[in-house]
PDB file of N, CA and C in Angstrom:
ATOM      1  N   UNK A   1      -6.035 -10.995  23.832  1.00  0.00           N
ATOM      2  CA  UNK A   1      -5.372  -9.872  24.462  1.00  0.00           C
ATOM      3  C   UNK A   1      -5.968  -8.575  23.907  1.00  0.00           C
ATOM      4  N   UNK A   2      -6.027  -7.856  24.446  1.00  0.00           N
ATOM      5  CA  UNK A   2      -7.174  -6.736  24.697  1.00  0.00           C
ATOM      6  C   UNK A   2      -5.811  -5.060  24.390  1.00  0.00           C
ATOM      7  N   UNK A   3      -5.926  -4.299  23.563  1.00  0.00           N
ATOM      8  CA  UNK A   3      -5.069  -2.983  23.852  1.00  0.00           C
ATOM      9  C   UNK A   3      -5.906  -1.843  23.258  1.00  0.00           C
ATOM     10  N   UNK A   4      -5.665  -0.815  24.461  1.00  0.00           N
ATOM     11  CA  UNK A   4      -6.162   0.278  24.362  1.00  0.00           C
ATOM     12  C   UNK A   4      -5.333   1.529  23.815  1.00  0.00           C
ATOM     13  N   UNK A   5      -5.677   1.929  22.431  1.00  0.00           N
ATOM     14  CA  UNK A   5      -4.978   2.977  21.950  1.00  0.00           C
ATOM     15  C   UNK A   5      -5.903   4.441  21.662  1.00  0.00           C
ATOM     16  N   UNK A   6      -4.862   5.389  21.418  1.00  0.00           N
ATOM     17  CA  UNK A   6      -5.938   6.617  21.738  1.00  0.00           C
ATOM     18  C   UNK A   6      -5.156   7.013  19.991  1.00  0.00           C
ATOM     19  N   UNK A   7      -6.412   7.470  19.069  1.00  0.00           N
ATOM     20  CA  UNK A   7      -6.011   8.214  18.261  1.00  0.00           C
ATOM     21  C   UNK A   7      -7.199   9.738  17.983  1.00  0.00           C
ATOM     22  N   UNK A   8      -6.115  10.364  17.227  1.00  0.00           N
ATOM     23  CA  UNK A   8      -6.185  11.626  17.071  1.00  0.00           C
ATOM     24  C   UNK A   8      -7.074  11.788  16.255  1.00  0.00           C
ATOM     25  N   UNK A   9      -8.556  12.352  16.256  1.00  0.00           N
ATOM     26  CA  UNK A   9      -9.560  12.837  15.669  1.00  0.00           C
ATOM     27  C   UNK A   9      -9.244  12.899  14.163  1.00  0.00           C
ATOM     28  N   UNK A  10      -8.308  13.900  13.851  1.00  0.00           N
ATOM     29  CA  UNK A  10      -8.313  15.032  12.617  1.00  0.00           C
ATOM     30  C   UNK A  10      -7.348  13.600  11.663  1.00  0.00           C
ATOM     31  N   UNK A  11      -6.676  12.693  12.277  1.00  0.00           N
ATOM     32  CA  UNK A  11      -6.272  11.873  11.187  1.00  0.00           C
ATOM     33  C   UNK A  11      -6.900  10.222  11.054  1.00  0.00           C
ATOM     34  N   UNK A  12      -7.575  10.317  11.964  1.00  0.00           N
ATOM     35  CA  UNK A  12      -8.871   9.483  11.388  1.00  0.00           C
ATOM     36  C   UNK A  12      -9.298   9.747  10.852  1.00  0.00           C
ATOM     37  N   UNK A  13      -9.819  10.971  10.223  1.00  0.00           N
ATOM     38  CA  UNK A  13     -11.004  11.505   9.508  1.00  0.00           C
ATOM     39  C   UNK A  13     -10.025  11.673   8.305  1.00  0.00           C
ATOM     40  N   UNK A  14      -9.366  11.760   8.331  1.00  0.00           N
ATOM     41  CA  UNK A  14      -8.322  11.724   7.087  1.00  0.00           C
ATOM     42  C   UNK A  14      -7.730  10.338   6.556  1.00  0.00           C
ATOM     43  N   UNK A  15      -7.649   9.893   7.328  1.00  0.00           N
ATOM     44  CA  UNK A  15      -7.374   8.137   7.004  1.00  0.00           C
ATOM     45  C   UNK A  15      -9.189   7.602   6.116  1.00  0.00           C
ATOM     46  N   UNK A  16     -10.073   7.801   6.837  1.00  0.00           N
ATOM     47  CA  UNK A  16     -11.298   7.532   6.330  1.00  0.00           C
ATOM     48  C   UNK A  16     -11.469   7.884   5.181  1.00  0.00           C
ATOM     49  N   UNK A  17     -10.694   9.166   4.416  1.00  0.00           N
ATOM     50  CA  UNK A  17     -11.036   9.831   3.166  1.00  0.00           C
ATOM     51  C   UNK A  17     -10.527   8.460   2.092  1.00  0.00           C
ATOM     52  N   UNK A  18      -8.963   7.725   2.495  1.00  0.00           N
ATOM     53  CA  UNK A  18      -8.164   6.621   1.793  1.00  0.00           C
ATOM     54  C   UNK A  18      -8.877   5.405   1.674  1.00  0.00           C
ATOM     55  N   UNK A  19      -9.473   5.297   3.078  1.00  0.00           N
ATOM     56  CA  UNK A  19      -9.499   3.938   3.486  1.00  0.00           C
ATOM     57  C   UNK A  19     -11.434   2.914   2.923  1.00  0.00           C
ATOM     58  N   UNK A  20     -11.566   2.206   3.057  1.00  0.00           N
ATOM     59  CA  UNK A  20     -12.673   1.753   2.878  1.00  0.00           C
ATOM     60  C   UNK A  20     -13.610   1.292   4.092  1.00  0.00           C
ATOM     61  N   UNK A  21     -13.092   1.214   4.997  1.00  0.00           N
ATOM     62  CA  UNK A  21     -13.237   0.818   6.275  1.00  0.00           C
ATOM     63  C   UNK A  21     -14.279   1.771   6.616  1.00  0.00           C
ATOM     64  N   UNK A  22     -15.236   1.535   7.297  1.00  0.00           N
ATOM     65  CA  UNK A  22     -16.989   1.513   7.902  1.00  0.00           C
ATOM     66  C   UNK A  22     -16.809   2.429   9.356  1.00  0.00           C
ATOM     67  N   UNK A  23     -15.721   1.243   9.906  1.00  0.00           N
ATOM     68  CA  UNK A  23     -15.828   1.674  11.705  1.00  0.00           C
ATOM     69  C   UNK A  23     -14.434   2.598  11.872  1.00  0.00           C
ATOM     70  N   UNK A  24     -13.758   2.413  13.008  1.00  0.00           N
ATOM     71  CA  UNK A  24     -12.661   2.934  13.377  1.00  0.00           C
ATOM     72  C   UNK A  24     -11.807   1.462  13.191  1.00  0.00           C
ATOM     73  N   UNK A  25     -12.365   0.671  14.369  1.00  0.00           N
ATOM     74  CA  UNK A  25     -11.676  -0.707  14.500  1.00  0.00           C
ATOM     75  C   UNK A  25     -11.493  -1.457  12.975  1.00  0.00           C
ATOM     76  N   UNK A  26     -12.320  -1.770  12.286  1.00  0.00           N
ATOM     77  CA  UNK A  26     -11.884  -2.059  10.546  1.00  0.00           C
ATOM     78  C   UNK A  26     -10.644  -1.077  10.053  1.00  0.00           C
ATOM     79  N   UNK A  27     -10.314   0.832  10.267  1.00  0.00           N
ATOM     80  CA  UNK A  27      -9.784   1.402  10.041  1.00  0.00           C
ATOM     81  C   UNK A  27      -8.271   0.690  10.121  1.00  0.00           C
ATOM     82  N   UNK A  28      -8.414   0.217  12.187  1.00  0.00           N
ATOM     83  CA  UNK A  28      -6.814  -0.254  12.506  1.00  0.00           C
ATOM     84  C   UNK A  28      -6.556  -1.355  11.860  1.00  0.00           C
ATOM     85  N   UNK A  29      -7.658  -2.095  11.921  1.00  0.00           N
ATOM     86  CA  UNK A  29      -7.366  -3.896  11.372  1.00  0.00           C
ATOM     87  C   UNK A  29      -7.098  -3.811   9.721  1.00  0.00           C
ATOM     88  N   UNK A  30      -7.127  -2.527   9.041  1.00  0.00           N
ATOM     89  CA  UNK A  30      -7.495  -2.574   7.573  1.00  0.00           C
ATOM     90  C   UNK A  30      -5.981  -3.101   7.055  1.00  0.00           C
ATOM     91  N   UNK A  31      -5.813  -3.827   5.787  1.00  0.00           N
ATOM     92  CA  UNK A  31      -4.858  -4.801   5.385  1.00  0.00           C
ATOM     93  C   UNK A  31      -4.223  -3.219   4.719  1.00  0.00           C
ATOM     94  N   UNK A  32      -2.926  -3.390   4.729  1.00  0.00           N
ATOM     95  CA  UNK A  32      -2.112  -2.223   4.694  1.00  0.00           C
ATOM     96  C   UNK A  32      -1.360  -2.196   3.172  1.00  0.00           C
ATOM     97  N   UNK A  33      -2.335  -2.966   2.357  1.00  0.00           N
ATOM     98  CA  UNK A  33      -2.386  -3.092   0.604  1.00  0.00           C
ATOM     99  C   UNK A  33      -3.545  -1.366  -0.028  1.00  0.00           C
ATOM    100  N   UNK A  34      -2.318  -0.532  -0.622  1.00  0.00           N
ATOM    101  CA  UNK A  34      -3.148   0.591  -0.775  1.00  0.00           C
ATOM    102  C   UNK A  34      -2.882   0.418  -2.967  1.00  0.00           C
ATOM    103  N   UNK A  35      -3.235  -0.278  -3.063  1.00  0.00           N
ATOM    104  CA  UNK A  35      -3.067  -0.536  -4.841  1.00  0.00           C
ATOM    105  C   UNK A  35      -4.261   0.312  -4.911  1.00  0.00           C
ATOM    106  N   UNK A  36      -5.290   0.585  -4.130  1.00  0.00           N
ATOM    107  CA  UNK A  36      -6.603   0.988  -4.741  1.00  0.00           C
ATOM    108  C   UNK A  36      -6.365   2.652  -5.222  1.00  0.00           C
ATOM    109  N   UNK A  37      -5.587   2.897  -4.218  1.00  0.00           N
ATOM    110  CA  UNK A  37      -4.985   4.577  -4.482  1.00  0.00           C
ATOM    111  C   UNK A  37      -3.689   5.181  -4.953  1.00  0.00           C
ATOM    112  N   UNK A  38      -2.955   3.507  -5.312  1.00  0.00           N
ATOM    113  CA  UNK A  38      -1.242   4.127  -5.589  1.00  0.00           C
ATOM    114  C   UNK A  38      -1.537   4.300  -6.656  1.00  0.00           C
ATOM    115  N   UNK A  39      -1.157   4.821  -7.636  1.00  0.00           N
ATOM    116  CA  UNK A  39      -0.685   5.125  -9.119  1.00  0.00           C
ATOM    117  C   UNK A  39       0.203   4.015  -9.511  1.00  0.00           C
ATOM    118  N   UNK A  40       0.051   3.165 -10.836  1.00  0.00           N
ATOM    119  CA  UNK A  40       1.563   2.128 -11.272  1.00  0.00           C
ATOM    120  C   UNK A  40       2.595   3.115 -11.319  1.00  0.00           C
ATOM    121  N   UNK A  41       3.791   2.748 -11.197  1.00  0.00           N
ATOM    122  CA  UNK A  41       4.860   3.375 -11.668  1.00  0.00           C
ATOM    123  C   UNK A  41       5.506   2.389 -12.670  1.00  0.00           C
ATOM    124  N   UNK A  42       6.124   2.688 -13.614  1.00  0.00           N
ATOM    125  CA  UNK A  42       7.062   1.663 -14.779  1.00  0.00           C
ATOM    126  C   UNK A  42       8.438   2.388 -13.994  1.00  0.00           C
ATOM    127  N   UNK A  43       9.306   0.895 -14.040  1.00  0.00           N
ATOM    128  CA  UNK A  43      10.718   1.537 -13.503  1.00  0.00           C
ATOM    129  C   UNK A  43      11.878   0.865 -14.708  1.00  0.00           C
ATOM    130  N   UNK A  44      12.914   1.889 -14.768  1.00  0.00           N
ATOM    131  CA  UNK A  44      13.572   1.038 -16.391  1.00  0.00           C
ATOM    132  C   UNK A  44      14.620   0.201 -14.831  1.00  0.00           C
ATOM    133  N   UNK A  45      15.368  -0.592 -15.988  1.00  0.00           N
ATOM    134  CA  UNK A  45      16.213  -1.114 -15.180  1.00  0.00           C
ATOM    135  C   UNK A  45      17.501  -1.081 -16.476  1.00  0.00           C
ATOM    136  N   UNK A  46      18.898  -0.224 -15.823  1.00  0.00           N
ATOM    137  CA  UNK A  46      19.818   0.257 -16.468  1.00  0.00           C
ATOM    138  C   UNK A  46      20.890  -0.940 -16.209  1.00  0.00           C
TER     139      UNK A  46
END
């Protein structure tokens, strides 16, 4: 099954700055695991 989506220039090019992804299509298909750019957080537990 085949879908045609339209995205917006200025946040592709901004997604590309995060992402590792080559093409556009790798961009959409990219696995939505961002450890490469989160920061750890330590959380207490009260």
């Amino acid at each position: 099954m085949r879908t045609n989506i339209v995205l917006e220039e200025d946040i592709v090019r901004e997604a590309f700055k995060y992402s590792r992804a080559k093409t556009k299509k790798d961009l959409i298909h990219e696995d939505t695991d961002f450890d490469h750019i989160a920061k750890p957080v330590k959380l207490r537990m009260y």
